[in-house]
PDB file of N, CA and C in Angstrom:
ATOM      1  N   UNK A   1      -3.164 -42.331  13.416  1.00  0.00           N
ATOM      2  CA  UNK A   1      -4.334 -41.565  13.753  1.00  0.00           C
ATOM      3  C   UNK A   1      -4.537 -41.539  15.269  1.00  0.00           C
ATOM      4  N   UNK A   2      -4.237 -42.424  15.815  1.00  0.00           N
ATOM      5  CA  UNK A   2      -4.427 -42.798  17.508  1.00  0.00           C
ATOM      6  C   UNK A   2      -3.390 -41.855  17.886  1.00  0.00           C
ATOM      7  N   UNK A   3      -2.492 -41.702  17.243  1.00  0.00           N
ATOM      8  CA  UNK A   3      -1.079 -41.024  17.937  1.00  0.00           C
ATOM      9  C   UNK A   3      -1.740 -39.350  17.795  1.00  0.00           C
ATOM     10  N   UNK A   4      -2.570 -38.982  17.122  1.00  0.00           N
ATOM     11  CA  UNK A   4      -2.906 -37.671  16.763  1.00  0.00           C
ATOM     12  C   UNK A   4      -3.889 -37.310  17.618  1.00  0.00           C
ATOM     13  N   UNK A   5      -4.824 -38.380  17.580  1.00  0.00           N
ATOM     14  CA  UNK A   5      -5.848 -38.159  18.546  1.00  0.00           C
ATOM     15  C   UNK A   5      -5.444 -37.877  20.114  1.00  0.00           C
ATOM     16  N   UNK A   6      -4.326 -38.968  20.518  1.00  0.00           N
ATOM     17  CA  UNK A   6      -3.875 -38.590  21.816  1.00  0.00           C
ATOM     18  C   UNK A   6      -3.222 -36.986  22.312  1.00  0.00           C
ATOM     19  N   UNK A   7      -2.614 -36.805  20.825  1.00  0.00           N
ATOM     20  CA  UNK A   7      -1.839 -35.894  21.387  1.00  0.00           C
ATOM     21  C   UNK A   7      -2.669 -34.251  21.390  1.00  0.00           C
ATOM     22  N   UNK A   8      -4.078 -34.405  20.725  1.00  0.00           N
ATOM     23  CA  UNK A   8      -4.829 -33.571  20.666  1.00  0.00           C
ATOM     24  C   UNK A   8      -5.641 -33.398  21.922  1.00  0.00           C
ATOM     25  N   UNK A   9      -5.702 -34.432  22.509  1.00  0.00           N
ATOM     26  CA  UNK A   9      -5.845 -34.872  24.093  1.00  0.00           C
ATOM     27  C   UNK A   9      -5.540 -34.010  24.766  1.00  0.00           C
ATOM     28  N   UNK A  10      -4.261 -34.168  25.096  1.00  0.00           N
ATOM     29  CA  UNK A  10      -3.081 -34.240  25.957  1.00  0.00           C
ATOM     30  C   UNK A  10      -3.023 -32.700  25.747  1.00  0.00           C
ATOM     31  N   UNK A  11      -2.956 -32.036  24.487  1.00  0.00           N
ATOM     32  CA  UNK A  11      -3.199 -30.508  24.515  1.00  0.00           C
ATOM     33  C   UNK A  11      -4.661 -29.734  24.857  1.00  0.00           C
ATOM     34  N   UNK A  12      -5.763 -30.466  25.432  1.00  0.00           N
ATOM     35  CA  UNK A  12      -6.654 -29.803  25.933  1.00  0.00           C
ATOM     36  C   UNK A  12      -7.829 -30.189  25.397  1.00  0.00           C
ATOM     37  N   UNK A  13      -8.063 -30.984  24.169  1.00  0.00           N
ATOM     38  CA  UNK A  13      -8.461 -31.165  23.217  1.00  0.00           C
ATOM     39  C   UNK A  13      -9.731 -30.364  22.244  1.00  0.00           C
ATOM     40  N   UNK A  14     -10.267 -30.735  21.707  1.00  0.00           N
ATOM     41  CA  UNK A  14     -10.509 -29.675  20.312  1.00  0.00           C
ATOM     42  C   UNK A  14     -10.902 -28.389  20.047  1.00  0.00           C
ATOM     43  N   UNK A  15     -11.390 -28.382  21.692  1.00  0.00           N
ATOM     44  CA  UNK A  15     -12.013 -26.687  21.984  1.00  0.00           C
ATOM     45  C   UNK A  15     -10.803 -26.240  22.105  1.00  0.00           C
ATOM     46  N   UNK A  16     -10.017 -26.627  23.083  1.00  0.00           N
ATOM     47  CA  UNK A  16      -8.754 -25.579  23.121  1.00  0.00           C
ATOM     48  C   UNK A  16      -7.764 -25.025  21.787  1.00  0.00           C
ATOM     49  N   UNK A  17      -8.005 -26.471  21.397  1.00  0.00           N
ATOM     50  CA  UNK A  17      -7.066 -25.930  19.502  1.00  0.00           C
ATOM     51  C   UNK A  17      -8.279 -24.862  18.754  1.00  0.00           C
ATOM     52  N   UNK A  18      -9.538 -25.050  19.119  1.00  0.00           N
ATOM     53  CA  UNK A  18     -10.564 -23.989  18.190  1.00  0.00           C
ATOM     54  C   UNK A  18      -9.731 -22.547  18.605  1.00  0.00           C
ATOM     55  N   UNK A  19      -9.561 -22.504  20.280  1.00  0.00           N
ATOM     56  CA  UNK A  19      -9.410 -21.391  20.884  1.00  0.00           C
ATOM     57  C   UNK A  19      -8.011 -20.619  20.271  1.00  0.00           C
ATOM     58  N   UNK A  20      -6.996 -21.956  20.241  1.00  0.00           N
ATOM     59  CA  UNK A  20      -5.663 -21.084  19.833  1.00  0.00           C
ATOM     60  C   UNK A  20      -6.046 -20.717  18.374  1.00  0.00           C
ATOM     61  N   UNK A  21      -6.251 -21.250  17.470  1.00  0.00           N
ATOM     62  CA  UNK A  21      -6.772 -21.004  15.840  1.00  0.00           C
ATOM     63  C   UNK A  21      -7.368 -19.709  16.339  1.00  0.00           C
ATOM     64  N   UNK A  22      -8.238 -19.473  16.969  1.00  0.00           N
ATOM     65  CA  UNK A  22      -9.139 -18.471  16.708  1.00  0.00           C
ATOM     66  C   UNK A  22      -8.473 -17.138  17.385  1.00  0.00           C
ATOM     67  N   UNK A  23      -7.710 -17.407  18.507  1.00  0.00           N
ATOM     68  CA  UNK A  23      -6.706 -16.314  18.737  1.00  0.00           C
ATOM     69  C   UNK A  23      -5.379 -16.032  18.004  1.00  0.00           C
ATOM     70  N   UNK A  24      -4.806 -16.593  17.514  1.00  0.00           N
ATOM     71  CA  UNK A  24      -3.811 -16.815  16.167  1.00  0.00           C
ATOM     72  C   UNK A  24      -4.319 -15.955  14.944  1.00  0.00           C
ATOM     73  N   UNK A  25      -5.974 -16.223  14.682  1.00  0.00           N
ATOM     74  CA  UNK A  25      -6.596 -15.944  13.475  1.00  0.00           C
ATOM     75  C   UNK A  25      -6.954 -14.265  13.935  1.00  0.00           C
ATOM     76  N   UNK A  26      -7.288 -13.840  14.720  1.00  0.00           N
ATOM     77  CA  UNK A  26      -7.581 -12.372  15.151  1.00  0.00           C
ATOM     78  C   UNK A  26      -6.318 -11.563  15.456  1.00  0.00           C
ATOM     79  N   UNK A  27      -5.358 -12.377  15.634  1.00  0.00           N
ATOM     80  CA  UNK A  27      -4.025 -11.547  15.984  1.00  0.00           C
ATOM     81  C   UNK A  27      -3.268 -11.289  14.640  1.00  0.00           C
ATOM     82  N   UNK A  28      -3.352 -12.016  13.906  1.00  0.00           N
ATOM     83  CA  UNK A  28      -2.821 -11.910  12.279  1.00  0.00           C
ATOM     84  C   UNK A  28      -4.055 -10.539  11.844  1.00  0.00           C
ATOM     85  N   UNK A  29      -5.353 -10.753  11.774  1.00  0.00           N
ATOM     86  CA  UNK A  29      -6.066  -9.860  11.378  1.00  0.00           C
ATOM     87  C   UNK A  29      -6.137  -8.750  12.043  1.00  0.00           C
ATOM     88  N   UNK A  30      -5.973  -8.348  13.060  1.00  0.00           N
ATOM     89  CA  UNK A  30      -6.105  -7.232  14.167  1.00  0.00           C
ATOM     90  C   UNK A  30      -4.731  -6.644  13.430  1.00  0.00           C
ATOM     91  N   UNK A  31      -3.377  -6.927  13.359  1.00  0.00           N
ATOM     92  CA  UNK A  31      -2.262  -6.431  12.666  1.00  0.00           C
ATOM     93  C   UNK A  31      -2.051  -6.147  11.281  1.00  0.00           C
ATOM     94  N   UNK A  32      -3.019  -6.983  10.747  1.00  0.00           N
ATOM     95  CA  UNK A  32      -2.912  -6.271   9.390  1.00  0.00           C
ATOM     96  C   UNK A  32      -3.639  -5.291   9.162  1.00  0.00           C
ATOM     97  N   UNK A  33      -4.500  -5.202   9.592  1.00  0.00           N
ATOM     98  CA  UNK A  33      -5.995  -3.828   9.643  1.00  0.00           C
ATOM     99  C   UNK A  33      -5.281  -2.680   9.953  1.00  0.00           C
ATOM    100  N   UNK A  34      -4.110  -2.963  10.928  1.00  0.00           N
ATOM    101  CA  UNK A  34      -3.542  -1.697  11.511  1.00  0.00           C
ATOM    102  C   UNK A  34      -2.354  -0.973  10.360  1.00  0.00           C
ATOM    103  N   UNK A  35      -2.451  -2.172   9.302  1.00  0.00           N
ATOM    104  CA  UNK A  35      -1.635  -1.894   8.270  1.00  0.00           C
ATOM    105  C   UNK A  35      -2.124  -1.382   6.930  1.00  0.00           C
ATOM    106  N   UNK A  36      -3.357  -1.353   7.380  1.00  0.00           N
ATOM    107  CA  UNK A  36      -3.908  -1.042   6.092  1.00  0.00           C
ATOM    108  C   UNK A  36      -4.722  -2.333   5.494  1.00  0.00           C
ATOM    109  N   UNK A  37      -4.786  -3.572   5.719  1.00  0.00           N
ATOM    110  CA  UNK A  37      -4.983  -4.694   5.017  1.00  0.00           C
ATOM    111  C   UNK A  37      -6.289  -5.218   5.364  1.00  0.00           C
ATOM    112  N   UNK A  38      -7.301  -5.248   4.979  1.00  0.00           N
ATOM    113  CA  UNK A  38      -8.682  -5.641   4.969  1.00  0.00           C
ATOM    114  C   UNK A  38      -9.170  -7.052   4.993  1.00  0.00           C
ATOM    115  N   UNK A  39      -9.975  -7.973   5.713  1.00  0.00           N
ATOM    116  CA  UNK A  39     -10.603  -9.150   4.865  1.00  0.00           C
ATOM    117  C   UNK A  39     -11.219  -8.736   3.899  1.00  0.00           C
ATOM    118  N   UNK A  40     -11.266  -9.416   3.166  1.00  0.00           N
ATOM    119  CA  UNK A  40     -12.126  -9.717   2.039  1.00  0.00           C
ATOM    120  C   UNK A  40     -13.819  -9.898   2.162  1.00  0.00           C
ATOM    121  N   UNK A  41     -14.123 -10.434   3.410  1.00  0.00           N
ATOM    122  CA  UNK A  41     -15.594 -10.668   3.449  1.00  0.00           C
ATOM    123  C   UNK A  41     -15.488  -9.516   5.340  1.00  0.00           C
ATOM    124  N   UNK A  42     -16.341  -9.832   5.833  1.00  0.00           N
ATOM    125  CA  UNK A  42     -17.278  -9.409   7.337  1.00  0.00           C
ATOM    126  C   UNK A  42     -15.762 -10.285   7.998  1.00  0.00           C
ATOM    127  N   UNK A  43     -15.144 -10.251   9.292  1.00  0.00           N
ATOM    128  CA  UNK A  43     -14.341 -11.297   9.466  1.00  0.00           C
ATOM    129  C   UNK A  43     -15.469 -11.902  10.387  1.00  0.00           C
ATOM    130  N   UNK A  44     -16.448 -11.461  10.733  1.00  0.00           N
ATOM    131  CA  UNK A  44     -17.035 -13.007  11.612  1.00  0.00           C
ATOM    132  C   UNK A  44     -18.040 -14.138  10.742  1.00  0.00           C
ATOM    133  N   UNK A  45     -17.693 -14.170   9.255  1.00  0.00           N
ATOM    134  CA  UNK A  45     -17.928 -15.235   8.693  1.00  0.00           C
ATOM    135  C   UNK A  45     -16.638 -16.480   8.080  1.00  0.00           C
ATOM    136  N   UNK A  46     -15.613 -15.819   8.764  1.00  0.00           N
ATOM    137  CA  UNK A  46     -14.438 -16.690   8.235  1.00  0.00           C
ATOM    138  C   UNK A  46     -14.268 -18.347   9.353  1.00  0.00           C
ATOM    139  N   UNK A  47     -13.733 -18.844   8.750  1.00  0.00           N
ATOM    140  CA  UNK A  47     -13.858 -20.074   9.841  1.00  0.00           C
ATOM    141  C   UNK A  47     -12.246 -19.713  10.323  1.00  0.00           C
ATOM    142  N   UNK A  48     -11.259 -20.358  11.662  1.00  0.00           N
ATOM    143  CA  UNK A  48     -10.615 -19.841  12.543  1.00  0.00           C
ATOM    144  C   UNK A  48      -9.264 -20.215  12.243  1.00  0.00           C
ATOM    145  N   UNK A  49      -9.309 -20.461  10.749  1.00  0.00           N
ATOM    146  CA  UNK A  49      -7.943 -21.429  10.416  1.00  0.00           C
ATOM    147  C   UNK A  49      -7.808 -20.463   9.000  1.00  0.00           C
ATOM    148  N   UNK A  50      -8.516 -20.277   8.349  1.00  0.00           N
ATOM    149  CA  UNK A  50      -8.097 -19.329   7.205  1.00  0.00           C
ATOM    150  C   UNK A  50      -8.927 -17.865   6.962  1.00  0.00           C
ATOM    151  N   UNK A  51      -8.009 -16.896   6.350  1.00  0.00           N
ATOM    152  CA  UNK A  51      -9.189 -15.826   5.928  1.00  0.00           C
ATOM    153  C   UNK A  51      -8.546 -15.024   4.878  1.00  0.00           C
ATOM    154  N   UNK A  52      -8.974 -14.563   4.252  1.00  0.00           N
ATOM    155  CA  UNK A  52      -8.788 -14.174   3.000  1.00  0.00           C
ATOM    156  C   UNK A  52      -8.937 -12.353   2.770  1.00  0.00           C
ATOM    157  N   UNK A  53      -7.811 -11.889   1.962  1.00  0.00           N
ATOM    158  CA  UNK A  53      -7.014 -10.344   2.803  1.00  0.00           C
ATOM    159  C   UNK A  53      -7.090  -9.585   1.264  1.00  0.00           C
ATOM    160  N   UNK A  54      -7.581  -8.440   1.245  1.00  0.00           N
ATOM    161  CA  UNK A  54      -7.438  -7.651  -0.135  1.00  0.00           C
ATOM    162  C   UNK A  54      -5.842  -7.201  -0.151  1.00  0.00           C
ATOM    163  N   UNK A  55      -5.364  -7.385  -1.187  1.00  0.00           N
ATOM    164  CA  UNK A  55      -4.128  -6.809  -1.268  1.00  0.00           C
ATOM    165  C   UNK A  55      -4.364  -5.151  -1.216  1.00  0.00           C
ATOM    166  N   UNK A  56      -2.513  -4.851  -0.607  1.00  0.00           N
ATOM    167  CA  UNK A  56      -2.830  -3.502  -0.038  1.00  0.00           C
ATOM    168  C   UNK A  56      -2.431  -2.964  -1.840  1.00  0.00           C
ATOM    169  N   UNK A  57      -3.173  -1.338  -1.635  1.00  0.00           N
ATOM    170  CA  UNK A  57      -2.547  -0.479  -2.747  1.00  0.00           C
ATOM    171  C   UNK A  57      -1.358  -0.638  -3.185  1.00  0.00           C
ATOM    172  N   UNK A  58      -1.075  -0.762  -4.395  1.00  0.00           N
ATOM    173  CA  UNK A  58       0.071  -0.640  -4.213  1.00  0.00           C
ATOM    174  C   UNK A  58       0.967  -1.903  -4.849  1.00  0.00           C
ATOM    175  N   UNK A  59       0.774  -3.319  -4.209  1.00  0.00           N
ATOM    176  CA  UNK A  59       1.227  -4.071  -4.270  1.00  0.00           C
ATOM    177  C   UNK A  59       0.921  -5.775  -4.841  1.00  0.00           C
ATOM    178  N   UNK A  60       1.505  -6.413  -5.818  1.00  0.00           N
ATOM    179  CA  UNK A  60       1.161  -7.436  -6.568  1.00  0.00           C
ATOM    180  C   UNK A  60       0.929  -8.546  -5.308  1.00  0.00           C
ATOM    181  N   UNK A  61       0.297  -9.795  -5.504  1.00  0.00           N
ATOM    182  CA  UNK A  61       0.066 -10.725  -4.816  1.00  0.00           C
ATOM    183  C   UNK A  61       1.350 -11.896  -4.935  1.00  0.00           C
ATOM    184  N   UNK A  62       2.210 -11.529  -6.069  1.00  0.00           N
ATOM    185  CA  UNK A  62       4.043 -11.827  -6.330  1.00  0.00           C
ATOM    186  C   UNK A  62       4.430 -11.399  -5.176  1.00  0.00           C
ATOM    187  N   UNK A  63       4.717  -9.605  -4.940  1.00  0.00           N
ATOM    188  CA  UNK A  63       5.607  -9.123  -4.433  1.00  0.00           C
ATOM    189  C   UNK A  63       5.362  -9.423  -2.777  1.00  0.00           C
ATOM    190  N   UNK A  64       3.764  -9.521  -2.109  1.00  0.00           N
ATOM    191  CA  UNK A  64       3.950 -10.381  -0.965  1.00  0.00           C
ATOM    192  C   UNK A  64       4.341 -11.869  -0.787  1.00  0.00           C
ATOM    193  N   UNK A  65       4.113 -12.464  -1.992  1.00  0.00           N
ATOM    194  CA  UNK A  65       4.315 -14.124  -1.517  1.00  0.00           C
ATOM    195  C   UNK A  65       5.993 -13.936  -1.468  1.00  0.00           C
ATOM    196  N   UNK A  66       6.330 -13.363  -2.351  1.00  0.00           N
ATOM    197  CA  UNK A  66       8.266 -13.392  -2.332  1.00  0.00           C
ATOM    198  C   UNK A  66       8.897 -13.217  -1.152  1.00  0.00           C
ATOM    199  N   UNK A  67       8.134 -11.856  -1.091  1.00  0.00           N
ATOM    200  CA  UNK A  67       8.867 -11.012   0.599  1.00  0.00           C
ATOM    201  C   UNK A  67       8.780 -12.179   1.297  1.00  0.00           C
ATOM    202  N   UNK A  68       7.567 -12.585   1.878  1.00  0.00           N
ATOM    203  CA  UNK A  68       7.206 -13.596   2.925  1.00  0.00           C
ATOM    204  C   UNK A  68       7.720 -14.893   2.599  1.00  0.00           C
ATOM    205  N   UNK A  69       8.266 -15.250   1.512  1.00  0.00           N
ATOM    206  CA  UNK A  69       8.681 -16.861   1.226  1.00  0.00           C
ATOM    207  C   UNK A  69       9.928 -16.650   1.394  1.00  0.00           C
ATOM    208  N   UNK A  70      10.954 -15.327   1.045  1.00  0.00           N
ATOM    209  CA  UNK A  70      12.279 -15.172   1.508  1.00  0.00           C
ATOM    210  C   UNK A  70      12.391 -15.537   3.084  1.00  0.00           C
ATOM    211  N   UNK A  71      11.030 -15.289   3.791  1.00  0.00           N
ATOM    212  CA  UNK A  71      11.360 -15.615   5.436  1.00  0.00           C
ATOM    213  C   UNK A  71      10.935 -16.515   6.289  1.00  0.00           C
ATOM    214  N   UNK A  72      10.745 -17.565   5.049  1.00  0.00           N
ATOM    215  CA  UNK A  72      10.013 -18.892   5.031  1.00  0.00           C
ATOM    216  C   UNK A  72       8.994 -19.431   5.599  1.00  0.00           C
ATOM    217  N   UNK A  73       7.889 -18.266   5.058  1.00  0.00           N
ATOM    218  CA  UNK A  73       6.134 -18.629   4.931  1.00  0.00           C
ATOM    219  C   UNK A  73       5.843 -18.677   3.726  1.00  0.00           C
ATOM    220  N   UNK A  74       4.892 -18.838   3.972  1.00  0.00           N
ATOM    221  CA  UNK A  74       4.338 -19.220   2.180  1.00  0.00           C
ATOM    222  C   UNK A  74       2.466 -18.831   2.328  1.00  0.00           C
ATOM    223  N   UNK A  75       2.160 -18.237   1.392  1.00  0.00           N
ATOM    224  CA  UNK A  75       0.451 -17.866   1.612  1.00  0.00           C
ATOM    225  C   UNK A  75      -0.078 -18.368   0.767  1.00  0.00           C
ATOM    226  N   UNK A  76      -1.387 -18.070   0.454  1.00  0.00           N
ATOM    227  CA  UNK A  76      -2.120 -18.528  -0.375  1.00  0.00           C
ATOM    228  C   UNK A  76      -2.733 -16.857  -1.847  1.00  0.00           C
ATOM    229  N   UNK A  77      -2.446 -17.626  -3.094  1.00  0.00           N
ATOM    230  CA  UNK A  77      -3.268 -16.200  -3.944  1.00  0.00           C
ATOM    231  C   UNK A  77      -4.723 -16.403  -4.031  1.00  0.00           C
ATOM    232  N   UNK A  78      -5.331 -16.204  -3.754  1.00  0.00           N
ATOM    233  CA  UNK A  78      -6.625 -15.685  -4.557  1.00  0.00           C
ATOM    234  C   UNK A  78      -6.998 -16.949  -5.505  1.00  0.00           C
ATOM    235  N   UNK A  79      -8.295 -17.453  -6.206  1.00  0.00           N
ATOM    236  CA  UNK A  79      -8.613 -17.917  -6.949  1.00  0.00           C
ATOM    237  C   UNK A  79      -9.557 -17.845  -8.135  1.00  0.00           C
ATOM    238  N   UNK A  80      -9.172 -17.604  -9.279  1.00  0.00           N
ATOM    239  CA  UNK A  80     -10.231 -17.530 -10.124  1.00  0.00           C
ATOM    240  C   UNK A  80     -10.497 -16.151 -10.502  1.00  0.00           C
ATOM    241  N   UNK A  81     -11.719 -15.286 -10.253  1.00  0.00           N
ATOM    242  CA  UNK A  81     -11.784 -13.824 -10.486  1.00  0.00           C
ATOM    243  C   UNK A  81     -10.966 -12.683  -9.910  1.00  0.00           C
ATOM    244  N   UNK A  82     -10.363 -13.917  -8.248  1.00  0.00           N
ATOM    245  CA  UNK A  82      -9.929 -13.050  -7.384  1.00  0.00           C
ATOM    246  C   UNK A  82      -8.674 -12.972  -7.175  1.00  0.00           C
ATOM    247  N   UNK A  83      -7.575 -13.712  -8.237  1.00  0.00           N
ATOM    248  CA  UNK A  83      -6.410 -14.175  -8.348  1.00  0.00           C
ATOM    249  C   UNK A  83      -5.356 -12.853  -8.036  1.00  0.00           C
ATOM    250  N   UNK A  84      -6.191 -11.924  -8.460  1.00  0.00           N
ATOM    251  CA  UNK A  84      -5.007 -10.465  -8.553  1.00  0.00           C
ATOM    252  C   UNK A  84      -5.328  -9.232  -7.960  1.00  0.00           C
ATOM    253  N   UNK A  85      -6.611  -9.917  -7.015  1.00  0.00           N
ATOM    254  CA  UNK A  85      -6.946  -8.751  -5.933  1.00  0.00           C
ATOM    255  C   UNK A  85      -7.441  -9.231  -4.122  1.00  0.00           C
ATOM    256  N   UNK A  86      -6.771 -10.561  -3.940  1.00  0.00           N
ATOM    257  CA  UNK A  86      -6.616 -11.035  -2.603  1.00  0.00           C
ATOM    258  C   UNK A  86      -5.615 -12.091  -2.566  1.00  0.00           C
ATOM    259  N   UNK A  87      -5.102 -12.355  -1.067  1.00  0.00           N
ATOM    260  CA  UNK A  87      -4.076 -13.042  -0.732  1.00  0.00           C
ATOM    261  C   UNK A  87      -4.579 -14.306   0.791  1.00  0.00           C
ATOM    262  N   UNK A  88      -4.731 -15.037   1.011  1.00  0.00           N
ATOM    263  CA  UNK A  88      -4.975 -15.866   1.848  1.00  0.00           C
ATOM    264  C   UNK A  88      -4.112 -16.067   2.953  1.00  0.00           C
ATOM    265  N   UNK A  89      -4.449 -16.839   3.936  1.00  0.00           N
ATOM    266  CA  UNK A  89      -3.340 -16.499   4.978  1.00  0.00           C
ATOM    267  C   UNK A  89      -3.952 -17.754   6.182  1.00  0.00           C
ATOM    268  N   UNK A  90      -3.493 -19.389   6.162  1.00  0.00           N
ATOM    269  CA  UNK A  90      -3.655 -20.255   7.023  1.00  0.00           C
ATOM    270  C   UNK A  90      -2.903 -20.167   8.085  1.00  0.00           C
ATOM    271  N   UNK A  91      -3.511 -20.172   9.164  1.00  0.00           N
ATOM    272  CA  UNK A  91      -2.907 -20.300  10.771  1.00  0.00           C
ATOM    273  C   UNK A  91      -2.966 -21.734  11.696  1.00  0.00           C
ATOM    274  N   UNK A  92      -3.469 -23.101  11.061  1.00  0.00           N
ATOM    275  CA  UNK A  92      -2.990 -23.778  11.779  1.00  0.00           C
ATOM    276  C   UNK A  92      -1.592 -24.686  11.822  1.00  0.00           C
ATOM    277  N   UNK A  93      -1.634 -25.895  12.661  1.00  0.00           N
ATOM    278  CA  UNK A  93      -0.820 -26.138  13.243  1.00  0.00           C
ATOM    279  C   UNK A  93       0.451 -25.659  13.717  1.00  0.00           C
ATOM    280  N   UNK A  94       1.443 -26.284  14.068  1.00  0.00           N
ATOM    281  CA  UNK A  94       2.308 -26.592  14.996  1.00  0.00           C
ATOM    282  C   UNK A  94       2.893 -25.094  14.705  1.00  0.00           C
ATOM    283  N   UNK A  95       2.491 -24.119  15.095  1.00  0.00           N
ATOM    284  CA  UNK A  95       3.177 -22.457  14.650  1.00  0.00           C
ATOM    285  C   UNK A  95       3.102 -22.073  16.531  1.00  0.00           C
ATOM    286  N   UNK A  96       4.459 -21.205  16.751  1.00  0.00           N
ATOM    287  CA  UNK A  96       4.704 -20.674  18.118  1.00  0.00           C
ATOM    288  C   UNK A  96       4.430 -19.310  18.347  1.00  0.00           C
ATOM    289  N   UNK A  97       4.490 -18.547  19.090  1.00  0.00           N
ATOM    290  CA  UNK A  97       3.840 -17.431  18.920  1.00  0.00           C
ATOM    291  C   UNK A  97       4.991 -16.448  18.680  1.00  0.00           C
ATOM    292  N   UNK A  98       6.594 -16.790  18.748  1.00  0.00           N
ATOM    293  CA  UNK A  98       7.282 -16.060  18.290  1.00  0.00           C
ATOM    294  C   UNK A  98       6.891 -15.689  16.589  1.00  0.00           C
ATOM    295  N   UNK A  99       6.715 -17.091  16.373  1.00  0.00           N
ATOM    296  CA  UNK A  99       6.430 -17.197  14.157  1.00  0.00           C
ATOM    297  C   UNK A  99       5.263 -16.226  14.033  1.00  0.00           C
ATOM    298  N   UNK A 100       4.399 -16.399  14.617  1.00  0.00           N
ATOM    299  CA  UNK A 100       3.410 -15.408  14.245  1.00  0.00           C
ATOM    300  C   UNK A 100       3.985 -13.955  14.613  1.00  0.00           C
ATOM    301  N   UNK A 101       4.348 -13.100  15.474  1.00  0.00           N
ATOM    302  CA  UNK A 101       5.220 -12.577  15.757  1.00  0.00           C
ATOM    303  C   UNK A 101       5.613 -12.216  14.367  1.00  0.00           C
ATOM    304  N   UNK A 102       6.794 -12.829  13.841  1.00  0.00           N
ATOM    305  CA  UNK A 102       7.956 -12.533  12.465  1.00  0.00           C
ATOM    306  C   UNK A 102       6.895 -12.277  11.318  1.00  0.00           C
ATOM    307  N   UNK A 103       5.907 -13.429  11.233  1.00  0.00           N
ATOM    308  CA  UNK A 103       4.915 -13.053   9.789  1.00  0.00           C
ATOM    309  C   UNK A 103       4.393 -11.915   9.715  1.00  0.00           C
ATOM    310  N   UNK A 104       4.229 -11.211  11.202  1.00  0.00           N
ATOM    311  CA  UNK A 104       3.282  -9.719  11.338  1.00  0.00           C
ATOM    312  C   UNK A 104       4.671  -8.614  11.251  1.00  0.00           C
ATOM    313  N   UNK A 105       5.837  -9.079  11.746  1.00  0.00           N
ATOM    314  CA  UNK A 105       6.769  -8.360  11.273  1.00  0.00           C
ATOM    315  C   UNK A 105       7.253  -7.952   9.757  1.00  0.00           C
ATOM    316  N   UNK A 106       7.655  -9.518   9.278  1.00  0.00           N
ATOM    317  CA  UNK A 106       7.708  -8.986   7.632  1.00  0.00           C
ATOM    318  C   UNK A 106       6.556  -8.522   7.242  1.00  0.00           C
ATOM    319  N   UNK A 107       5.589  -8.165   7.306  1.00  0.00           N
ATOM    320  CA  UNK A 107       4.614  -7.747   6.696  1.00  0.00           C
ATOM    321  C   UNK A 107       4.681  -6.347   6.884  1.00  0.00           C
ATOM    322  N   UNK A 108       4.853  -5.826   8.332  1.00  0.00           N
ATOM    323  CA  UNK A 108       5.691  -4.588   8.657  1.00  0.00           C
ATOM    324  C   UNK A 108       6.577  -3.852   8.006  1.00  0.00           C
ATOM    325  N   UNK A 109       7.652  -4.692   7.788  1.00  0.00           N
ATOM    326  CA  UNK A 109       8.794  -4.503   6.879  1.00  0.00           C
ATOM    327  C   UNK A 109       8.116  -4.408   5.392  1.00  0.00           C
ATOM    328  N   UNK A 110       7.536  -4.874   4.938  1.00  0.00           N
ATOM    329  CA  UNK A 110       7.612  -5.006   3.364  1.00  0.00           C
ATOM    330  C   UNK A 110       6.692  -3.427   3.447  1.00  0.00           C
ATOM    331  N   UNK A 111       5.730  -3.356   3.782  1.00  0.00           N
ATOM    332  CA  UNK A 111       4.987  -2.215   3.556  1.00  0.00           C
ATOM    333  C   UNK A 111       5.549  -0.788   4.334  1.00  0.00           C
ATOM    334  N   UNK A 112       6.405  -0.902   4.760  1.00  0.00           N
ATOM    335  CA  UNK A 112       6.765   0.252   5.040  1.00  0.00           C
ATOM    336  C   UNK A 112       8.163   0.621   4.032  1.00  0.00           C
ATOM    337  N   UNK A 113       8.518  -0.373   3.420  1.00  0.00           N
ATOM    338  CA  UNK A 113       9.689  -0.485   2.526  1.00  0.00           C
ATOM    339  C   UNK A 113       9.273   0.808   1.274  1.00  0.00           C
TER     340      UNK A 113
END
C-alpha cells in the first residue's frame, strides 16, 4: 500500500490522476458521439473512471465485446433490465494514450464494417 501511495505521489498525486481519468473519460466519449454512440444518462453525472454507452443500432452487446476482446480490451454489459441495451466502458489505470487511441479505432473499424 505504501508502494502505491508513493507512486501516486511521484505522479502528481490524486488531482492529477482525477485529471487524466477525466480527460481519458471525455476523449473515449467525445469519439464515440461522433460515432453515433450515446451515454446512457446526462455525461456530467458520470464519475471519471466509468460511463455507460447505449448500444449503437444495429448491433448486439456480443458483437462489440468480441470485436474489442479480439484486440485485447474487454468492456463491461449492461446489468439487469439493461443487459441488452447498454455497454460500459472503464478508463482507469496504467492505459497510454496510444491504447486509448486503438480502442477508439476498433470501434471505428467495427462500425463502419
Amino acid at each position: 500500500m505504501q508502494e502505491a501511495l508513493k507512486e501516486l505521489e511521484d505522479l502528481g498525486g490524486w488531482k492529477t490522476r482525477q485529471q487524466l481519468y477525466q480527460y481519458r473519460s471525455h476523449q473515449i466519449q467525445n469519439k464515440l458521439q461522433t460515432l453515433g454512440i450515446e451515454t446512457l444518462l446526462e455525461p456530467q453525472v458520470y464519475s471519471c473512471v466509468l460511463k455507460s454507452y447505449k448500444l449503437p443500432t444495429g448491433y448486439t452487446y456480443q458483437q462489440i465485446h468480441d470485436h474489442l476482446k479480439q484486440s485485447g480490451f474487454v468492456i463491461y454489459a449492461g446489468q439487469g433490465g439493461l443487459e441488452n441495451s447498454i455497454f460500459r466502458i472503464a478508463n482507469m489505470g496504467d492505459i497510454q494514450e496510444s491504447e486509448i487511441q486503438y480502442l477508439l479505432g476498433c470501434f471505428e473499424k467495427l462500425l463502419q464494417s
